[in-house]
Protein backbone atom coordinates (compact mmCIF):
# COMPACT_ATOMS: atom_id res chain seq x y z
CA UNK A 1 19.65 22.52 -69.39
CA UNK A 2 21.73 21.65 -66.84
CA UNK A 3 20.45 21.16 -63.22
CA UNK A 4 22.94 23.17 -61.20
CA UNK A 5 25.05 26.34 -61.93
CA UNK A 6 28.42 26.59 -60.49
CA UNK A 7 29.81 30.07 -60.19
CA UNK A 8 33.20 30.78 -59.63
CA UNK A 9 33.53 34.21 -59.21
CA UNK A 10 37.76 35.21 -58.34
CA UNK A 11 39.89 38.10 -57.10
CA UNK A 12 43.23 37.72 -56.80
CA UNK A 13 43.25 33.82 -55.73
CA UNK A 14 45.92 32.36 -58.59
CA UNK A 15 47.69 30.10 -55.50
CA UNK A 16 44.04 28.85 -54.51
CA UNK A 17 42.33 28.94 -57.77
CA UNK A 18 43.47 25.22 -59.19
CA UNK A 19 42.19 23.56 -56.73
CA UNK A 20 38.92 25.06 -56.17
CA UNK A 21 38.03 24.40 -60.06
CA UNK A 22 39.52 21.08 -60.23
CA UNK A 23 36.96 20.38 -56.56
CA UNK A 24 33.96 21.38 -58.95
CA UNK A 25 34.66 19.26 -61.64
CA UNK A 26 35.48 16.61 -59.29
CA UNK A 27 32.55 16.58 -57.95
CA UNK A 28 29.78 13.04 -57.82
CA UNK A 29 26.72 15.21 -59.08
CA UNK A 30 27.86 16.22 -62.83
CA UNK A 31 24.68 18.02 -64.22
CA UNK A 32 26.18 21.31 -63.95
CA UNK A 33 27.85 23.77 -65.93
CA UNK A 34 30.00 26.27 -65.10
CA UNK A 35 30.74 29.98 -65.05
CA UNK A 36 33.94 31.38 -64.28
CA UNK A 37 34.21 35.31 -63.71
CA UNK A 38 37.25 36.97 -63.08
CA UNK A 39 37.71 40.34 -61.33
CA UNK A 40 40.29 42.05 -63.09
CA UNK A 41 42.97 40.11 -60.67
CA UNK A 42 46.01 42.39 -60.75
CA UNK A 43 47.81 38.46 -60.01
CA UNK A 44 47.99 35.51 -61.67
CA UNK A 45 44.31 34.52 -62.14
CA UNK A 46 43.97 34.48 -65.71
CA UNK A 47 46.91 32.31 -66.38
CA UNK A 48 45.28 29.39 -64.35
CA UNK A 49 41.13 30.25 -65.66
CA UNK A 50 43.09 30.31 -69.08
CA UNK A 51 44.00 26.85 -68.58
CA UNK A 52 39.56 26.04 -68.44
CA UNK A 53 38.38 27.93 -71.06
CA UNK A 54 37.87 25.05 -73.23
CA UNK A 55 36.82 22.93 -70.46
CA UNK A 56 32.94 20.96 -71.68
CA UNK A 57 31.78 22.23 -68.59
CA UNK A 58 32.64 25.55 -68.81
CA UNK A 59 29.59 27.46 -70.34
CA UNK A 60 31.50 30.75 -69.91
CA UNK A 61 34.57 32.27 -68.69
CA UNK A 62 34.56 36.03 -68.35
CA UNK A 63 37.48 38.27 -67.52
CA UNK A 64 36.59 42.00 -66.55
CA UNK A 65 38.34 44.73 -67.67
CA UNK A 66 37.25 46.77 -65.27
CA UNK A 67 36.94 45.71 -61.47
CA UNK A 68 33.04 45.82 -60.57
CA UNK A 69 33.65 47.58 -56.82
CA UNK A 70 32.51 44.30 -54.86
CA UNK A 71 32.18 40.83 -55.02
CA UNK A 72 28.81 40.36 -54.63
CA UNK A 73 28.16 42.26 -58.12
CA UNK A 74 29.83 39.25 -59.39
CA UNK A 75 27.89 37.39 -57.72
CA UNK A 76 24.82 38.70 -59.65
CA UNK A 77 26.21 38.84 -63.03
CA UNK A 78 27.33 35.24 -62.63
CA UNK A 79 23.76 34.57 -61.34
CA UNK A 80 22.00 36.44 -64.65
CA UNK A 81 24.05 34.14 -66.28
CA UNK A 82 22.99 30.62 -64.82
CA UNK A 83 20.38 28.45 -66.72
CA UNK A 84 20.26 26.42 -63.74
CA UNK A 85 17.16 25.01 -61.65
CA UNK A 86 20.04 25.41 -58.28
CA UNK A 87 22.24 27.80 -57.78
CA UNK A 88 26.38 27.35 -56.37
CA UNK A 89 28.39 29.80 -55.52
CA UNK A 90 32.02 28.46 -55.69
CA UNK A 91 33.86 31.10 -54.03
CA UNK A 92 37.61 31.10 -55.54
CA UNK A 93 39.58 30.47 -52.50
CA UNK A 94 38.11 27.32 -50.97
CA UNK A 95 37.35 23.63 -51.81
CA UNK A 96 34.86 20.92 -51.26
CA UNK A 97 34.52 17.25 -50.72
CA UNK A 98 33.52 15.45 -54.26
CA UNK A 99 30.06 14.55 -51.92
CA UNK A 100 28.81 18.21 -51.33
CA UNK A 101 26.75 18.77 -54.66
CA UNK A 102 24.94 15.63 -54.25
CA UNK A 103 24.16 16.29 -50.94
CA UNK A 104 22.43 19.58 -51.35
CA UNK A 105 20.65 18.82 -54.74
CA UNK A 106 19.26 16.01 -53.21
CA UNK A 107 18.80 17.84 -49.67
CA UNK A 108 16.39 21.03 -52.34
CA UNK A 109 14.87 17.85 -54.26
CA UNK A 110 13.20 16.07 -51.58
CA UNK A 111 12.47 18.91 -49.74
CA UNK A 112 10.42 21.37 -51.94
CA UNK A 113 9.74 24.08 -49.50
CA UNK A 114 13.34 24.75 -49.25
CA UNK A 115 14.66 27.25 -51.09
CA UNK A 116 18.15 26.88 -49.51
CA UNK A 117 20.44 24.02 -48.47
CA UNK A 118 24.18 24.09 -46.69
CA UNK A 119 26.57 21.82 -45.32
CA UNK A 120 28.81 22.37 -42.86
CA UNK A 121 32.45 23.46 -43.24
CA UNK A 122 36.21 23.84 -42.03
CA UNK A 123 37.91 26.85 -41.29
CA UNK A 124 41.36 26.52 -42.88
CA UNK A 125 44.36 28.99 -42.94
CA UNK A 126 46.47 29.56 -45.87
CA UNK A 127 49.07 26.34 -45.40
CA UNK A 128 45.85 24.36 -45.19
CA UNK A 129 45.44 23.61 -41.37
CA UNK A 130 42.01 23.18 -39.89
CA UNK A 131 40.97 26.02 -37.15
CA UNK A 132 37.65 25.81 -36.59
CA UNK A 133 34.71 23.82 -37.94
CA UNK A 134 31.10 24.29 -37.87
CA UNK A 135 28.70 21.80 -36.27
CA UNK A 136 24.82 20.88 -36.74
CA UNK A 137 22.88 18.59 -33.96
CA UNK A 138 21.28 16.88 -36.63
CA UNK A 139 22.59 14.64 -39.80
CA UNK A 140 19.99 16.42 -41.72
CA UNK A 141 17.38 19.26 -40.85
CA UNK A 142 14.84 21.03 -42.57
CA UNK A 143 13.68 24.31 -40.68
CA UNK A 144 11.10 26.99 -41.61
CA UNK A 145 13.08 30.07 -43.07
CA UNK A 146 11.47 32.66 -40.37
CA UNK A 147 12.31 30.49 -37.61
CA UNK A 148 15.86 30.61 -39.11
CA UNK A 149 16.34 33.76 -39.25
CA UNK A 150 15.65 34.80 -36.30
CA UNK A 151 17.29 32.15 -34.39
CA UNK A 152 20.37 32.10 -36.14
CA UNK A 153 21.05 34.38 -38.89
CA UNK A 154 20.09 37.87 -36.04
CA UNK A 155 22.82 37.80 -33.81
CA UNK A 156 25.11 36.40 -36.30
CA UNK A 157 25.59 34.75 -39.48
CA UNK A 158 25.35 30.77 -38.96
CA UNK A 159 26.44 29.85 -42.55
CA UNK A 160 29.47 30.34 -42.03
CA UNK A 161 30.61 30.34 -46.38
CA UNK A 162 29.05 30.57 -49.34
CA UNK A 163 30.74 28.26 -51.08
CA UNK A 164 28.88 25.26 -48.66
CA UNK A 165 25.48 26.60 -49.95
CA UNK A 166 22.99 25.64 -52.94
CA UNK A 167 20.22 27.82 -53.57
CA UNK A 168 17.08 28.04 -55.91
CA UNK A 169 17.32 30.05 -58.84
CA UNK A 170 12.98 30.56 -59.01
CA UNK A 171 13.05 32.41 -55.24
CA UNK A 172 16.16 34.41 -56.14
CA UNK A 173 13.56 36.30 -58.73
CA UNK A 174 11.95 37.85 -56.31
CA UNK A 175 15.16 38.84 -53.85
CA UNK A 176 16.23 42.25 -54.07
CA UNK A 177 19.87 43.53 -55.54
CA UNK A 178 20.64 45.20 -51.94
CA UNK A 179 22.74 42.38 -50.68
CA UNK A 180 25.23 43.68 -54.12
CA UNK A 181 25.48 46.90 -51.35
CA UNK A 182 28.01 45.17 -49.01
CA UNK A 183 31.42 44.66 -48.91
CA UNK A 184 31.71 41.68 -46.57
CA UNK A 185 28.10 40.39 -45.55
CA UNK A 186 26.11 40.48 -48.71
CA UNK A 187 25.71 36.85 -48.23
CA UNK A 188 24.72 37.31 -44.51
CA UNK A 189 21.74 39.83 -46.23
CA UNK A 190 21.06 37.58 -49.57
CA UNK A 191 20.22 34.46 -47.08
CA UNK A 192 17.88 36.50 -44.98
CA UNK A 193 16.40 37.25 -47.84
CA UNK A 194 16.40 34.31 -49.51
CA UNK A 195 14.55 32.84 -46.40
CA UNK A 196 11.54 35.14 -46.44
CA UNK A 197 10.52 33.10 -49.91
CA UNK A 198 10.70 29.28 -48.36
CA UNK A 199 12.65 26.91 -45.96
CA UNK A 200 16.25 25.30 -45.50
CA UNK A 201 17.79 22.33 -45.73
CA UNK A 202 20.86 21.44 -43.28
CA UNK A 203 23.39 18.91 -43.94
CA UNK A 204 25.04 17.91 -40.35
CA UNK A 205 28.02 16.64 -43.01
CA UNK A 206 31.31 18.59 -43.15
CA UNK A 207 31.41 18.74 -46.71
CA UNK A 208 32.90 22.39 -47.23
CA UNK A 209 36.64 24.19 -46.67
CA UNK A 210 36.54 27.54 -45.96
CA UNK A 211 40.27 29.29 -46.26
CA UNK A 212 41.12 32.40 -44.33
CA UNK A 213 44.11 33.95 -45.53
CA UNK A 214 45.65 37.63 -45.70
CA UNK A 215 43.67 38.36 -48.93
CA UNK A 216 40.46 37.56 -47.02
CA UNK A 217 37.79 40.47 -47.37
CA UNK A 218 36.17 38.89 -43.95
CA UNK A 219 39.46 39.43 -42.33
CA UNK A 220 40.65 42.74 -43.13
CA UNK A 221 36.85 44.39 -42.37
CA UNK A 222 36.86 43.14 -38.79
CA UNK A 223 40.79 44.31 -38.20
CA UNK A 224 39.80 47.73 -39.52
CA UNK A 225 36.18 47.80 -37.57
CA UNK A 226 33.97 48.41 -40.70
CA UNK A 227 32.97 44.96 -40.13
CA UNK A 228 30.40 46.51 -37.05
CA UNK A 229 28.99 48.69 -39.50
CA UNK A 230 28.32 45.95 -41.89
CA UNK A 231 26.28 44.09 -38.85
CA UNK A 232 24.28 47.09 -37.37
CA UNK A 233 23.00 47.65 -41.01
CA UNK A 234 21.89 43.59 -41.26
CA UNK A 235 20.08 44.40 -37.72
CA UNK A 236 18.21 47.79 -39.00
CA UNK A 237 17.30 45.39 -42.22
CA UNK A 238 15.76 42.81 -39.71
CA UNK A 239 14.07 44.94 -37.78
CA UNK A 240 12.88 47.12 -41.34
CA UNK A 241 11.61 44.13 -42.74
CA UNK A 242 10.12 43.43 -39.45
CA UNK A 243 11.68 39.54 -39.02
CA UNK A 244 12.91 40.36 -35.49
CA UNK A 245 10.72 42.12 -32.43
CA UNK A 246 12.17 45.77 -31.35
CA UNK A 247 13.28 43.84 -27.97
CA UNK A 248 15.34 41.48 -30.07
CA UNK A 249 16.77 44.32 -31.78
CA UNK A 250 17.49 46.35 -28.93
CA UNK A 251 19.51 43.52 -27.74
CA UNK A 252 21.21 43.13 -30.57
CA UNK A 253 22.06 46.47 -30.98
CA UNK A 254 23.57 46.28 -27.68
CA UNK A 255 25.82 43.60 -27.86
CA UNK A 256 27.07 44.92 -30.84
CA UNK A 257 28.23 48.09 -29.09
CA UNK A 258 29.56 46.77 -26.13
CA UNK A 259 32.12 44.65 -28.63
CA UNK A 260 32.53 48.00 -29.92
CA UNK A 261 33.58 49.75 -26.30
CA UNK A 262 35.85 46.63 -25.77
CA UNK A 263 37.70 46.78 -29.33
CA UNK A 264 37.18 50.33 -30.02
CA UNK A 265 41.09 51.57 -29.06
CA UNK A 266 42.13 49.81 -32.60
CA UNK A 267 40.31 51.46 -34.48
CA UNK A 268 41.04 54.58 -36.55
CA UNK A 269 39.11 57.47 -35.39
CA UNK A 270 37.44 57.54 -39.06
CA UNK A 271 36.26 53.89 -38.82
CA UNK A 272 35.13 54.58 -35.10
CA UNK A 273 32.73 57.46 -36.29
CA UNK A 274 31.40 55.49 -39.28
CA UNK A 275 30.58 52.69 -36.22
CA UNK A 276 29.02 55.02 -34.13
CA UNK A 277 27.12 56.76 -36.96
CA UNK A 278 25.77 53.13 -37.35
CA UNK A 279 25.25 52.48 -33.38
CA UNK A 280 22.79 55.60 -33.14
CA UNK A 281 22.79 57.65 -35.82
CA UNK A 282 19.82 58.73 -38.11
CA UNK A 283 17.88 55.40 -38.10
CA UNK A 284 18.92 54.11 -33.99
CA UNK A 285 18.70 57.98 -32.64
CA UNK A 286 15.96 56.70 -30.82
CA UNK A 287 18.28 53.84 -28.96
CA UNK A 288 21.81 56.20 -27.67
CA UNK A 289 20.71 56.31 -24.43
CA UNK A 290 19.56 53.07 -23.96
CA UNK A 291 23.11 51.98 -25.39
CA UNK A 292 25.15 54.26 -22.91
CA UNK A 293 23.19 53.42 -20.03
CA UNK A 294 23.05 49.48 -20.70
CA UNK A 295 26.31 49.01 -22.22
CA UNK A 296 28.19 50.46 -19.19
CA UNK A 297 26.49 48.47 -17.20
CA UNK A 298 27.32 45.30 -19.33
CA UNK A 299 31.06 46.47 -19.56
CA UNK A 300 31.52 46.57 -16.26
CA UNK A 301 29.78 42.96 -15.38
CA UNK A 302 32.58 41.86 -18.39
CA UNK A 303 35.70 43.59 -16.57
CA UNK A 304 34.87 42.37 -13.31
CA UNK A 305 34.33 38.97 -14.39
CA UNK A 306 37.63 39.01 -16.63
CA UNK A 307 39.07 40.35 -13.23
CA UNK A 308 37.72 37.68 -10.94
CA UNK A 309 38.73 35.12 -13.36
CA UNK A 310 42.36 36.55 -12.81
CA UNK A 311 42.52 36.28 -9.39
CA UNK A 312 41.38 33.17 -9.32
CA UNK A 313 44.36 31.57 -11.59
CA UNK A 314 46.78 33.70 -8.63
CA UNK A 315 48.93 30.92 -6.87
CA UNK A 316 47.62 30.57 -3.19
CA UNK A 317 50.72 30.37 -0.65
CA UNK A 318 53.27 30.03 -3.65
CA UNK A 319 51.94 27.32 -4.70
């Protein structure tokens, strides 16, 4: 039995696809074996996973004939298919340092109320230059999963990738199949989740690479909008499964919709009543006017302030 199972599950990522394998098998901590699953990639893909199927470590290598609708139902088959104690998923398009296994098994192992661990990562674009990275106080943390959640996996998602992220296989029994629902943040859900069942571990070391690239899922929801509906349904699950207060929710709620006002005009008018369906529709009825009222009010504190900064870069007498 292997201690770890690596998932790779791939779309379409032939260019990126060599080097996030060979950064698995790379890796210091070598109890693992791994599963490859491939989407039905209308590219390249199964030339390069070809090139593993004999691989020792690979315990199986699955190509769909039919595209399962989503990644994160890959992300469950591969996960019915891990023997594992821990739990990696590899996503297709990234790449780690050789040190990032290690760090996380041995982040879960001496820490055995944590049910999750994560490192931090890069933000790269497709020709491999850095853009952003994430950043911890700490060198190493452990933090109760409620207190997580609501401080920073409410407003947003604070892991930023999956593929920086080791996870127990025993509490993922007992989490539900609704994060397989989303298109972009089914992660964002399946750590909220996961966190109801036990604690984290946090790795202050940047251990993970994180590629954004035109074929990124992440990318294309927030230039179409359907990313906001996405979020307002991770806020009605909070406040459903009653991890944040109705005050924190309301707040929420709100910032959410004044991003909406302020990006709205890009949006197709389809995508904007899907949004606004989510803003206050069945389940936030109760909150419209609260929105209108508050998020003029917030709008116009923005414009000024955008306005006020303006003047205030004006030359003064020429100069």
């Amino acid at each position: 039995m292997p201690e770890v199972s690596v998932i790779i599950p791939n779309y379409n990522h032939a260019p990126y696809l060599k080097q996030r394998v060979e950064s698995v098998l790379a890796q210091t901590f070598q109890d693992f074996e791994l599963i490859i699953l491939d989407d039905k990639s209308t590219d390249d893909s199964r030339d390069v996973l070809d090139q593993y199927g004999q691989h020792p470590k690979v315990s199986h290598l699955i190509l769909n004939t039919t595209n399962s609708g989503g990644p994160f139902n890959q992300w469950k088959k591969g996960i019915d298919l891990a023997v594992g104690k821990y739990i990696w998923i590899a996503e297709s398009d990234d790449w780690c340092e050789p040190s990032l296994l290690q760090t996380l098994v041995d982040g879960l192992n001496t820490n055995p109320t944590c049910v999750l661990a994560f490192a931090q990562s890069y933000t790269v674009n497709g020709d491999n230059n850095i853009q952003q990275v994430s950043a911890y106080p700490m060198l190493q943390d452990v933090v109760t999963g409620r207190n997580y959640i609501k401080e920073y996996l409410s407003a947003s998602c604070s892991i930023w990738n999956a593929s920086a992220v080791l996870f127990k296989k025993e509490a993922y029994q007992n989490v539900s199949s609704r994060y397989t629902t989303f298109k972009m943040s089914g992660d964002w859900a399946f750590y909220i989740e996961m966190l109801t069942k036990g604690d984290i571990f946090i790795s202050g070391r940047v251990l993970n690479y994180f590629r954004n690239h035109d074929k990124d899922v992440s990318g294309k929801m927030y230039a179409s909008g359907m990313a906001y509906v996405e979020e307002i349904k991770i806020l009605n699950l909070l406040k459903q499964d009653d991890l944040i207060s109705t005050a924190e929710f309301k707040q929420h709620l709100l910032d959410k919709y004044v991003k909406f006002l302020v990006f709205n005009y890009k949006f197709s008018a389809e995508v904007k009543s899907a949004i606004e369906q989510a803003l206050y529709g069945d389940d936030n009825a109760a909150y419209k006017q609260f929105l209108k009222v508050n998020g003029s009010i917030k709008l116009f504190k923005i414009k000024l302030m955008r306005r006020i900064g303006l003047m205030l870069k004006q030359p003064v007498n020429g100069k």
